[in-house]
N, C-alpha and C. Protein backbone atom coordinates (compact mmCIF):
# COMPACT_ATOMS: atom_id res chain seq x y z
N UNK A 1 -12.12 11.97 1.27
CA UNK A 1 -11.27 10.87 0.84
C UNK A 1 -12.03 9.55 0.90
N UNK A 2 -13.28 9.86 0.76
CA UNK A 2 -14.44 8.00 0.61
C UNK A 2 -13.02 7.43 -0.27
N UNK A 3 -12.46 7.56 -1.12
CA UNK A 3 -11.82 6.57 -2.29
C UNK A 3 -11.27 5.34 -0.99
N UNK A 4 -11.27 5.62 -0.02
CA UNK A 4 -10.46 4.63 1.36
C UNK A 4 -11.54 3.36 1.45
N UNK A 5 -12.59 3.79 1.53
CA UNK A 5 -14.29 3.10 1.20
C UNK A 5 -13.97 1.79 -0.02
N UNK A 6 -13.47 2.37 -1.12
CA UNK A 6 -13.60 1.69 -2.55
C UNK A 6 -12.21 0.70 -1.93
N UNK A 7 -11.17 1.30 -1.61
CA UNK A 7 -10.27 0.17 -1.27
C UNK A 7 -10.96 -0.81 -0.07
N UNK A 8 -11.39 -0.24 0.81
CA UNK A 8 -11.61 -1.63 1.63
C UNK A 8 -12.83 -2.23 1.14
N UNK A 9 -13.71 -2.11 0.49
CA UNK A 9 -14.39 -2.77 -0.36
C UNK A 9 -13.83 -3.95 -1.50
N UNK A 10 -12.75 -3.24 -1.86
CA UNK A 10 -12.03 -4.44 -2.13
C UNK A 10 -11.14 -5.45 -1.53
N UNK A 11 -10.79 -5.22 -0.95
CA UNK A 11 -10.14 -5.95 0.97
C UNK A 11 -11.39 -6.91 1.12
N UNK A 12 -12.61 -6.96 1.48
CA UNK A 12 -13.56 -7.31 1.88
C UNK A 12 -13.67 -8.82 0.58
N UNK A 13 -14.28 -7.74 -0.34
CA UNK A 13 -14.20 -8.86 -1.90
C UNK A 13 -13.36 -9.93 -2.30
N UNK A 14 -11.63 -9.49 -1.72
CA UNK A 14 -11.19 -10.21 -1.86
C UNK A 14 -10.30 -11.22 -0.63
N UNK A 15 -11.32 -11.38 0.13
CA UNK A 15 -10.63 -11.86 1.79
C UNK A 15 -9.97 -11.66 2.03
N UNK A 16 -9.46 -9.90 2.28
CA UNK A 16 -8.20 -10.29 2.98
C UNK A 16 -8.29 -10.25 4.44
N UNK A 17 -7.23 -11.14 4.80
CA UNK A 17 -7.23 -11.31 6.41
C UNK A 17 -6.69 -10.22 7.33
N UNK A 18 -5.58 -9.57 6.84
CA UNK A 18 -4.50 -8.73 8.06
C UNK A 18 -4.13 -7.59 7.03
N UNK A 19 -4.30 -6.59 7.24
CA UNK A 19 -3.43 -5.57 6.81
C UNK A 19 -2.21 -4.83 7.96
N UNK A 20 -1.50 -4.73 6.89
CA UNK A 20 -0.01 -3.86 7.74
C UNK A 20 -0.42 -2.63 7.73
N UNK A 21 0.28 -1.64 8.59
CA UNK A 21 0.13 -0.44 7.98
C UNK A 21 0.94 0.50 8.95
N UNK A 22 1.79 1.18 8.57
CA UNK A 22 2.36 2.53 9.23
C UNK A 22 1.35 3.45 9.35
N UNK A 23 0.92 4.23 10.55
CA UNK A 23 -0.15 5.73 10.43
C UNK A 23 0.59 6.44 9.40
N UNK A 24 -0.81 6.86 9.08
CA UNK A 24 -0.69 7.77 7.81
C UNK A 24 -2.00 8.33 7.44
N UNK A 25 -1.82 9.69 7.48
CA UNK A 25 -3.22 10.53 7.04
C UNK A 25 -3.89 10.31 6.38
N UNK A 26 -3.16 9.82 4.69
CA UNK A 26 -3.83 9.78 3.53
C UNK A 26 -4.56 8.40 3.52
N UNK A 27 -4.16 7.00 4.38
CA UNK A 27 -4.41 5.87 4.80
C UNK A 27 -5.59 6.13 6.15
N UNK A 28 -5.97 7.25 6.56
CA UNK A 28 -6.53 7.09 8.07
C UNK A 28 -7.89 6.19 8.08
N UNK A 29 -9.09 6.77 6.80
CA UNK A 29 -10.15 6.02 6.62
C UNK A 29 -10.11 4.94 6.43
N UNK A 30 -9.01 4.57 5.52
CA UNK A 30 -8.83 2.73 5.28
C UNK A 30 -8.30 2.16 6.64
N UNK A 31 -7.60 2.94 7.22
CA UNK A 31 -7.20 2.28 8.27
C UNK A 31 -8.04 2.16 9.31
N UNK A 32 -8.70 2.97 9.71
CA UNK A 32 -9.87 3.24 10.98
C UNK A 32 -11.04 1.68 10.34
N UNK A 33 -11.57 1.50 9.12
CA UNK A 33 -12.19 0.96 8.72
C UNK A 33 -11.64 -0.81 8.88
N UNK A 34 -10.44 -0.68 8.64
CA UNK A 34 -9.95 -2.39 9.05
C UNK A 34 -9.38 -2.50 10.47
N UNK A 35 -9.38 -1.45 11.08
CA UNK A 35 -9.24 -1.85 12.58
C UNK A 35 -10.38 -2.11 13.11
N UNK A 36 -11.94 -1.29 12.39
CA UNK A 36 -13.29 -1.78 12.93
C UNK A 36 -13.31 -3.01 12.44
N UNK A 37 -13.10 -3.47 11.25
CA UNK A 37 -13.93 -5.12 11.34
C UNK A 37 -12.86 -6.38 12.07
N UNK A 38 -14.18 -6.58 12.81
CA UNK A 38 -13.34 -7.73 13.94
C UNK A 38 -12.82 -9.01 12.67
N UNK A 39 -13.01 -9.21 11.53
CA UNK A 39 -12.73 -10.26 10.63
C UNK A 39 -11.23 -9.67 9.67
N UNK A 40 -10.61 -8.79 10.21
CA UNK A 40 -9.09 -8.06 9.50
C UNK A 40 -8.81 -8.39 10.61
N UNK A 41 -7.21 -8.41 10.49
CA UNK A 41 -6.20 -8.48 11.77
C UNK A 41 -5.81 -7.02 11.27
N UNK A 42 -5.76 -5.54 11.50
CA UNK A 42 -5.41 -4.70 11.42
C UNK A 42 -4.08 -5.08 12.49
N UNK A 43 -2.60 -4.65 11.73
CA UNK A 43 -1.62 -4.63 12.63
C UNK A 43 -1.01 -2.79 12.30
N UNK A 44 -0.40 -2.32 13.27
CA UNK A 44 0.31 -1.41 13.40
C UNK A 44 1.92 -1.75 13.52
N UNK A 45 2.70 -1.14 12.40
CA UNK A 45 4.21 -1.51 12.03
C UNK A 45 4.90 -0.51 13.15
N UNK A 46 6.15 -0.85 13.06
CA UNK A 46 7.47 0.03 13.61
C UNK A 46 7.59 1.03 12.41
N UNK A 47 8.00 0.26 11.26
CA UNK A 47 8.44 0.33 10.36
C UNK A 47 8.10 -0.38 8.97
N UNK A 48 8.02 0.26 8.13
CA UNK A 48 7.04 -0.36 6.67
C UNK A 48 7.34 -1.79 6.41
N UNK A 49 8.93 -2.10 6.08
CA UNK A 49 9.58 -3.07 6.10
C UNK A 49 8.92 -4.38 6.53
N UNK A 50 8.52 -3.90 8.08
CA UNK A 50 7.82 -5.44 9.23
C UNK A 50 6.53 -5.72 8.03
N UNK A 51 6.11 -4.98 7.39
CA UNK A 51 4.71 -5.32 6.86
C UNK A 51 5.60 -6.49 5.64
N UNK A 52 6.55 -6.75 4.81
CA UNK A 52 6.81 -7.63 3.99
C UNK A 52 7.40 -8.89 4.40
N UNK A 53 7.63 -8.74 5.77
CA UNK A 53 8.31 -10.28 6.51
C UNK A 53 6.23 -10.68 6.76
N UNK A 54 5.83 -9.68 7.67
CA UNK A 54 4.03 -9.89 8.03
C UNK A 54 3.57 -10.44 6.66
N UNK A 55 3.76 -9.86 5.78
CA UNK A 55 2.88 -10.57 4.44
C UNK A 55 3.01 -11.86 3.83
N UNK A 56 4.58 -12.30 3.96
CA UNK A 56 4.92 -13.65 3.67
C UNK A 56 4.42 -14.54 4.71
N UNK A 57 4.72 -14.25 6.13
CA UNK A 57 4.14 -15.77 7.29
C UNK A 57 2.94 -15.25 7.07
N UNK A 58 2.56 -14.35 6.42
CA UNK A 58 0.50 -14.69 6.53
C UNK A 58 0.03 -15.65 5.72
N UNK A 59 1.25 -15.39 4.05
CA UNK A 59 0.88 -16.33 3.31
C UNK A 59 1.13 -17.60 3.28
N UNK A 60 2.19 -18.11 4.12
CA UNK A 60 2.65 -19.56 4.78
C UNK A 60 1.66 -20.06 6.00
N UNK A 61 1.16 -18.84 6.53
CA UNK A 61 0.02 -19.42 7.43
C UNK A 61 -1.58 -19.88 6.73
N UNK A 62 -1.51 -19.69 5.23
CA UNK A 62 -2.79 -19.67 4.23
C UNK A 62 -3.85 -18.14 4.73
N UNK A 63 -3.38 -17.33 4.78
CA UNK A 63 -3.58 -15.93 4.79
C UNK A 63 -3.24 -14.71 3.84
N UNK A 64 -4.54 -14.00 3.66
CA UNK A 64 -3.63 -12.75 2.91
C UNK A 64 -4.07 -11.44 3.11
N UNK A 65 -2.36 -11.06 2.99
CA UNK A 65 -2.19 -9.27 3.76
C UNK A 65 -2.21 -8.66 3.01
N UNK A 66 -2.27 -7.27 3.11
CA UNK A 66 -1.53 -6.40 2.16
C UNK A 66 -0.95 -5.40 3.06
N UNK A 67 -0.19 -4.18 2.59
CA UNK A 67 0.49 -3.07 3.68
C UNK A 67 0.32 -1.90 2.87
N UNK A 68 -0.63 -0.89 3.94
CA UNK A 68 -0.64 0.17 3.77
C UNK A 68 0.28 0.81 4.26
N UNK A 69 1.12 2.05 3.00
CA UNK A 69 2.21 2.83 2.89
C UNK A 69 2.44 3.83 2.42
N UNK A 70 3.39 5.12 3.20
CA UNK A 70 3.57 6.08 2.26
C UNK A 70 4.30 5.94 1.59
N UNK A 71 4.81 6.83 0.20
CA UNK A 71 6.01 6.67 -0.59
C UNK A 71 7.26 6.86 -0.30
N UNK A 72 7.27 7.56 1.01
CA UNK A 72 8.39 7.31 1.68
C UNK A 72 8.79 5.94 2.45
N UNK A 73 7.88 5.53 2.89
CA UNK A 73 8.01 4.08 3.33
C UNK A 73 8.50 2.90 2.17
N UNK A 74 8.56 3.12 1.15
CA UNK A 74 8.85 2.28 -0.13
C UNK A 74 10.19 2.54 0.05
N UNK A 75 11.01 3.50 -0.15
CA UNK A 75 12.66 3.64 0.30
C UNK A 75 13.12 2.82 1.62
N UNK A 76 12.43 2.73 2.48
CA UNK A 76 12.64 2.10 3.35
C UNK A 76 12.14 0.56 3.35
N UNK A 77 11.76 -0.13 2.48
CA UNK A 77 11.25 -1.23 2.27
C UNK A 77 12.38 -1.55 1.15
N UNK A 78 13.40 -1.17 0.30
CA UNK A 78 14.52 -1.54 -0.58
C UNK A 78 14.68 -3.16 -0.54
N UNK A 79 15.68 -3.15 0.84
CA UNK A 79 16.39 -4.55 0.98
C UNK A 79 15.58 -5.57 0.78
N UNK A 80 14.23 -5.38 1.98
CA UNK A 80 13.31 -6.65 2.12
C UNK A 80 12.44 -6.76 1.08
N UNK A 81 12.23 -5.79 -0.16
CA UNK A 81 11.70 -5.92 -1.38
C UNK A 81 12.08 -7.63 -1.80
N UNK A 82 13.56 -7.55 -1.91
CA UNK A 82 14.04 -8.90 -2.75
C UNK A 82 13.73 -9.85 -2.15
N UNK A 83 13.10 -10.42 -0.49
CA UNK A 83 12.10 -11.52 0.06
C UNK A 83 11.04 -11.83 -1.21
N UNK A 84 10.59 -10.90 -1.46
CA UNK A 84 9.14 -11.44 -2.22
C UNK A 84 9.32 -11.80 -3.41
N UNK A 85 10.92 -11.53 -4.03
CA UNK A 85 10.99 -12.20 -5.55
C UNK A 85 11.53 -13.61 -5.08
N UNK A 86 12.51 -13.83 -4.03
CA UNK A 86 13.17 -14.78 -3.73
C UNK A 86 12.48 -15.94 -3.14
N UNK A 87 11.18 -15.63 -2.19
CA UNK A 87 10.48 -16.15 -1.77
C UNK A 87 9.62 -16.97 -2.65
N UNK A 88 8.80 -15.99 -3.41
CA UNK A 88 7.93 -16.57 -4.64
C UNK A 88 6.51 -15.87 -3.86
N UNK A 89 6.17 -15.16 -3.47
CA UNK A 89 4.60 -15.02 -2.04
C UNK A 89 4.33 -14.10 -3.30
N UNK A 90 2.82 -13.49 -3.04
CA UNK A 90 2.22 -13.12 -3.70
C UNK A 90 2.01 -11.41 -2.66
N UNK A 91 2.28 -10.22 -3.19
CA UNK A 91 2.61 -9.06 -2.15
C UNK A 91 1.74 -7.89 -2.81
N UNK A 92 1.11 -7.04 -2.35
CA UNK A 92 0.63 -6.16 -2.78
C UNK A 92 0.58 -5.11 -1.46
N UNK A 93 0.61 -3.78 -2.22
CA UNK A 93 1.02 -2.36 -1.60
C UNK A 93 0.00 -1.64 -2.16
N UNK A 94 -0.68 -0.91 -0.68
CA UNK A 94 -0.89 0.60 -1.56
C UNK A 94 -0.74 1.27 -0.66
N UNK A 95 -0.08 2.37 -1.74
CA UNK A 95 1.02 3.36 -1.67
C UNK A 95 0.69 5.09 -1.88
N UNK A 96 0.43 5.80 -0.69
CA UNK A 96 -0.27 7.27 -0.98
C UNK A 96 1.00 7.87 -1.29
N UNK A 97 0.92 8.97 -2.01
CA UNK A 97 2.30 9.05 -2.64
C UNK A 97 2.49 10.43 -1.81
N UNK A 98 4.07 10.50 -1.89
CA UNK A 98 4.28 12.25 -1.29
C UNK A 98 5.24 12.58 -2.42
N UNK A 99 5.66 14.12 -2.90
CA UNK A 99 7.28 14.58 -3.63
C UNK A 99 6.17 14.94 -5.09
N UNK A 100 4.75 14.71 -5.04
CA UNK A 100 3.81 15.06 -6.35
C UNK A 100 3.24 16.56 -6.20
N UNK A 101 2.06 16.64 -6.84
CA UNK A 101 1.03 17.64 -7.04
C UNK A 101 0.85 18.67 -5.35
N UNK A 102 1.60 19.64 -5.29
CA UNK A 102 1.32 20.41 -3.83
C UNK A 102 1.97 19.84 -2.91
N UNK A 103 2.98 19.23 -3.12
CA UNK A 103 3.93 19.01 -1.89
C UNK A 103 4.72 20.21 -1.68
N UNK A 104 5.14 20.09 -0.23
CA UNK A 104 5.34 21.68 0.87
C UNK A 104 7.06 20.89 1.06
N UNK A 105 7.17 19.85 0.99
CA UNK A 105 8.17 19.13 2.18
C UNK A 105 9.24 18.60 0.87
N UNK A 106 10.46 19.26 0.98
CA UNK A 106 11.74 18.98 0.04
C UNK A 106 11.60 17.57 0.48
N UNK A 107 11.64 17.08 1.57
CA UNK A 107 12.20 15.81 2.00
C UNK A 107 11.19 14.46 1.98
N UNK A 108 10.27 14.89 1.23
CA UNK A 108 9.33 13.90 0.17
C UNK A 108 9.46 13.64 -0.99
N UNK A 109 10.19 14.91 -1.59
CA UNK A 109 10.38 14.49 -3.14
C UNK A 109 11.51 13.59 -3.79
N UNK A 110 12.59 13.47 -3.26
CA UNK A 110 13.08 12.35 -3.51
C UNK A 110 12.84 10.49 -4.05
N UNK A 111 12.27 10.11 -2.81
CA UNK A 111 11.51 9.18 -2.90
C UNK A 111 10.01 9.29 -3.52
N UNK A 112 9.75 10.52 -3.34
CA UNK A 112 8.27 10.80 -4.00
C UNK A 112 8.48 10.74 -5.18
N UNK A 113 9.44 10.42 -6.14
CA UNK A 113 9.67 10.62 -7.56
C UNK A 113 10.51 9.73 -8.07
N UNK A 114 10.64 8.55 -7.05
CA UNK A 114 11.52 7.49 -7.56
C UNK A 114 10.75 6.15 -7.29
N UNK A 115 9.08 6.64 -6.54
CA UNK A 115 8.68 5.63 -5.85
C UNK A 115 8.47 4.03 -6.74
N UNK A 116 8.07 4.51 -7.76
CA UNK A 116 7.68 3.57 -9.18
C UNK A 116 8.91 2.85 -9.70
N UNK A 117 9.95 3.79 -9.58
CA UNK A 117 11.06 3.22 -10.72
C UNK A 117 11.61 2.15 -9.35
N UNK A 118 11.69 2.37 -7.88
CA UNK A 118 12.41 1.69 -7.32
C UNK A 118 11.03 0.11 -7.28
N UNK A 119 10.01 0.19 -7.05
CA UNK A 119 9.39 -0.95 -6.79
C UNK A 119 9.53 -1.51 -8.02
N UNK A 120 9.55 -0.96 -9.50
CA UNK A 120 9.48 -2.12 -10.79
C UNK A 120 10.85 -2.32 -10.86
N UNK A 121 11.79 -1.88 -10.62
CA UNK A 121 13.17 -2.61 -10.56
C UNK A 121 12.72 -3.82 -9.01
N UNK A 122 12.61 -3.91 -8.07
CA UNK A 122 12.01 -4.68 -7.68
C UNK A 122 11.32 -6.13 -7.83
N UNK A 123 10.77 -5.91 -9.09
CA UNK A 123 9.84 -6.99 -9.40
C UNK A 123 8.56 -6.51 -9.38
N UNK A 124 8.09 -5.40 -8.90
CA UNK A 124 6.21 -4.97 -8.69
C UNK A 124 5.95 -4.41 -10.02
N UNK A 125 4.85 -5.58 -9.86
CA UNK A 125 3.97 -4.83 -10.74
C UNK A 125 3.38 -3.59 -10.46
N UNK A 126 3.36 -2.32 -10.70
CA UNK A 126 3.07 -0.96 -10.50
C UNK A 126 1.49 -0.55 -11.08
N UNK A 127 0.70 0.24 -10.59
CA UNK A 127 -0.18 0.82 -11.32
C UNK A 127 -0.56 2.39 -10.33
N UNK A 128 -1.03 3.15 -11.26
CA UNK A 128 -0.93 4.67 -10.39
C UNK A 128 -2.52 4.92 -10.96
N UNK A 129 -2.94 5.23 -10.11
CA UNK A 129 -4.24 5.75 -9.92
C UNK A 129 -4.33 7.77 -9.38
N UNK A 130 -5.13 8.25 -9.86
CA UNK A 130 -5.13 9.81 -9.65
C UNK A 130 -6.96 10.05 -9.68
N UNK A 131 -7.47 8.83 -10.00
CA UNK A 131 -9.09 9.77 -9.76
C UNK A 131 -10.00 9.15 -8.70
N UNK A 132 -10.43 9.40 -8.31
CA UNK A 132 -10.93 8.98 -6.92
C UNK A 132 -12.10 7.63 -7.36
N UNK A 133 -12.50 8.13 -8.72
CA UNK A 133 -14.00 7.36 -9.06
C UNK A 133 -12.95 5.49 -9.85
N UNK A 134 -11.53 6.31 -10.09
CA UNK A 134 -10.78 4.45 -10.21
C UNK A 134 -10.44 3.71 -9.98
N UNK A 135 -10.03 4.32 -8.02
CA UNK A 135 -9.66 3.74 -7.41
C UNK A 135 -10.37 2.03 -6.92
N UNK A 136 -11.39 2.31 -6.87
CA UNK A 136 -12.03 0.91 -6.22
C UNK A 136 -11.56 -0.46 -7.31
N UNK A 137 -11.91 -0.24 -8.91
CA UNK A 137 -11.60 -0.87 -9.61
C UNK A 137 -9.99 -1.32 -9.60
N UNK A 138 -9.11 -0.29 -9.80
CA UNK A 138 -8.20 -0.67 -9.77
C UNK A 138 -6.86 -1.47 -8.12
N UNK A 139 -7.95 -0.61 -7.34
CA UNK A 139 -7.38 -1.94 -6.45
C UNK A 139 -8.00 -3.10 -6.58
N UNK A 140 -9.21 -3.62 -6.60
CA UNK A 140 -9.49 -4.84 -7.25
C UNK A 140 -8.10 -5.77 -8.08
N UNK A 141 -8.19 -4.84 -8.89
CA UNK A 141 -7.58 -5.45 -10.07
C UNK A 141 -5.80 -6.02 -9.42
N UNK A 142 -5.38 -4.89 -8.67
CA UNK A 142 -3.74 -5.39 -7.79
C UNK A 142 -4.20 -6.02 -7.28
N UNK A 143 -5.18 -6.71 -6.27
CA UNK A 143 -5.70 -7.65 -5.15
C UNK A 143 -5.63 -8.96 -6.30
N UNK A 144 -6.14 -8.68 -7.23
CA UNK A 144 -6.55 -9.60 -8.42
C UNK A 144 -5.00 -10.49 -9.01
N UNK A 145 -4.34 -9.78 -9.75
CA UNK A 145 -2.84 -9.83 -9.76
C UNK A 145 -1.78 -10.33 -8.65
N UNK A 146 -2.12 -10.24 -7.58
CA UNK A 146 -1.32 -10.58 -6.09
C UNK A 146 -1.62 -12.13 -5.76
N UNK A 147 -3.07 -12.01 -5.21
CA UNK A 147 -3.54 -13.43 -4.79
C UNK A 147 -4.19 -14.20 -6.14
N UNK A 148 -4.45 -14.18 -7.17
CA UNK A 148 -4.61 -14.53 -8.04
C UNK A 148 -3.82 -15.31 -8.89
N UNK A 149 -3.41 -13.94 -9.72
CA UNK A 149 -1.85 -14.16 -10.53
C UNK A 149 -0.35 -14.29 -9.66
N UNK A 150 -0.07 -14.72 -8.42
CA UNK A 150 0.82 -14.97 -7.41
C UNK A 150 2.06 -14.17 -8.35
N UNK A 151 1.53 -12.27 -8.09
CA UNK A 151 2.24 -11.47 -8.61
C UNK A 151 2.85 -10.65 -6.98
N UNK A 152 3.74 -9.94 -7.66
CA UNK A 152 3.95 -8.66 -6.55
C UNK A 152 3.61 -7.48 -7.02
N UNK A 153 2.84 -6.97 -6.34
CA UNK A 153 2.23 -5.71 -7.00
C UNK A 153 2.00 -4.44 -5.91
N UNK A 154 1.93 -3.37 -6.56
CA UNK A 154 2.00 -2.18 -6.01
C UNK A 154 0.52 -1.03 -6.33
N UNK A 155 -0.17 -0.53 -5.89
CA UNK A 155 -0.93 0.20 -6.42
C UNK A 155 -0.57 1.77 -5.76
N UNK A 156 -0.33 2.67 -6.54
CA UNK A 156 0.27 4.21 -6.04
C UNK A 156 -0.79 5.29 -6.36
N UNK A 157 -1.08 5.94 -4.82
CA UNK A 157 -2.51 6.65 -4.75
C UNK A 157 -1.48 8.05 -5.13
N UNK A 158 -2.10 8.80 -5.81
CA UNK A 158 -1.31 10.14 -5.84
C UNK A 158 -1.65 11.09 -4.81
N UNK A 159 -0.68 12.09 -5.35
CA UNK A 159 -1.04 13.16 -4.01
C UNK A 159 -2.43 14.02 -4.09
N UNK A 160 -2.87 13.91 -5.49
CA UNK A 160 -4.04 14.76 -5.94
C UNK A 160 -5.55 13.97 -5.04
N UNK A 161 -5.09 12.40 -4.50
CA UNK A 161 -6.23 11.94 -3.50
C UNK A 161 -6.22 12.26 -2.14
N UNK A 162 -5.18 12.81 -1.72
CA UNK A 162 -4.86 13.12 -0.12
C UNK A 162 -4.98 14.74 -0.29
N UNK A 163 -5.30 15.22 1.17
CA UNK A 163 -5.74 16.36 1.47
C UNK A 163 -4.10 16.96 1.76
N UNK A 164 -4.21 18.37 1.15
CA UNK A 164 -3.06 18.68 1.04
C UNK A 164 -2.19 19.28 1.90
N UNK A 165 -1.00 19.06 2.30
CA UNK A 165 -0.44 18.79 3.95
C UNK A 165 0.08 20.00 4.01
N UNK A 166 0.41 20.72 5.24
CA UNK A 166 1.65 21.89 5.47
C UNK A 166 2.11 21.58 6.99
N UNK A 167 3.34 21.93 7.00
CA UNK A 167 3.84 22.21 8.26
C UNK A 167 2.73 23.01 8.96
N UNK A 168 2.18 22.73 10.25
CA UNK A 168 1.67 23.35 11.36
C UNK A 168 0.21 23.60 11.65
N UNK A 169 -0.27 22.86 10.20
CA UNK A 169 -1.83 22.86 10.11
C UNK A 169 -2.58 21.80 9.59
């Protein structure tokens, strides 16, 4: 899973200061990687949610976050979605997806298949990535759109980039 490499390469490129992030397998390399550099505030959430209140006072503090998430964590981010249209902040997500390609777990697919339609009703700008060699570019490009174009944006890793999960192994 290097494609974790190409995202924080772009983290790096484009200063960001703090990432959010719930543990998460498909997130572990990106995450292990911004808890090493002493120049990220790597934070650890309760809950996905804390990462979109965290992303706005970063950007009122002249800081910028982003929050690493599963696609289940996007259902649970609903309410506090409408902060970032109401607010006006500039928000970006990426999002390893579950409910796709070799999922084991009924209780992923739900949200695993609504993850897109619920963030662009939202306001996010969406983009889905599936090959490992596009990823770097195209997070660029949401980092680009977020702090740039003072968009809200989403980037959705599929399941075909994460190693494929089962109960008990």
């Amino acid at each position: 899973m290097e494609w974790g490499d190409d995202i924080y390469t772009a983290f790096k490129d484009a200063g960001i200061d703090q990432v959010a992030y719930v543990p998460d397998a498909g997130h572990k390399r990106l995450i292990n990687a911004c808890i090493a550099d002493n120049d990220i505030k790597a934070v650890s959430l309760t809950t996905e949610e804390e990462g979109i209140a965290l992303s706005a006072g970063a950007w009122l503090g002249g800081q910028k976050c982003v929050i690493l998430m599963q696609s289940s964590g996007v259902g649970n981010c609903i309410n506090m979605l409408s902060l970032i249209e109401t607010c006006r902040f500039p928000f970006v997500a990426f999002v390893t997806m579950r409910g796709q390609w070799h999922e084991f777990n009924p209780w992923q697919m739900p949200m695993g298949t609504t993850t897109k339609l619920a963030l662009e009703t939202a306001g996010c700008l969406v983009d889905e990535v599936e090959e490992p060699a596009d990823v770097g570019a195209k997070a660029a490009a949401a980092l680009h759109k977020a702090f740039v174009g003072q968009q809200s944006t989403a980037l959705l890793l599929n399941q075909r980039l994460v190693t494929v999960k089962t109960f008990g192994k």
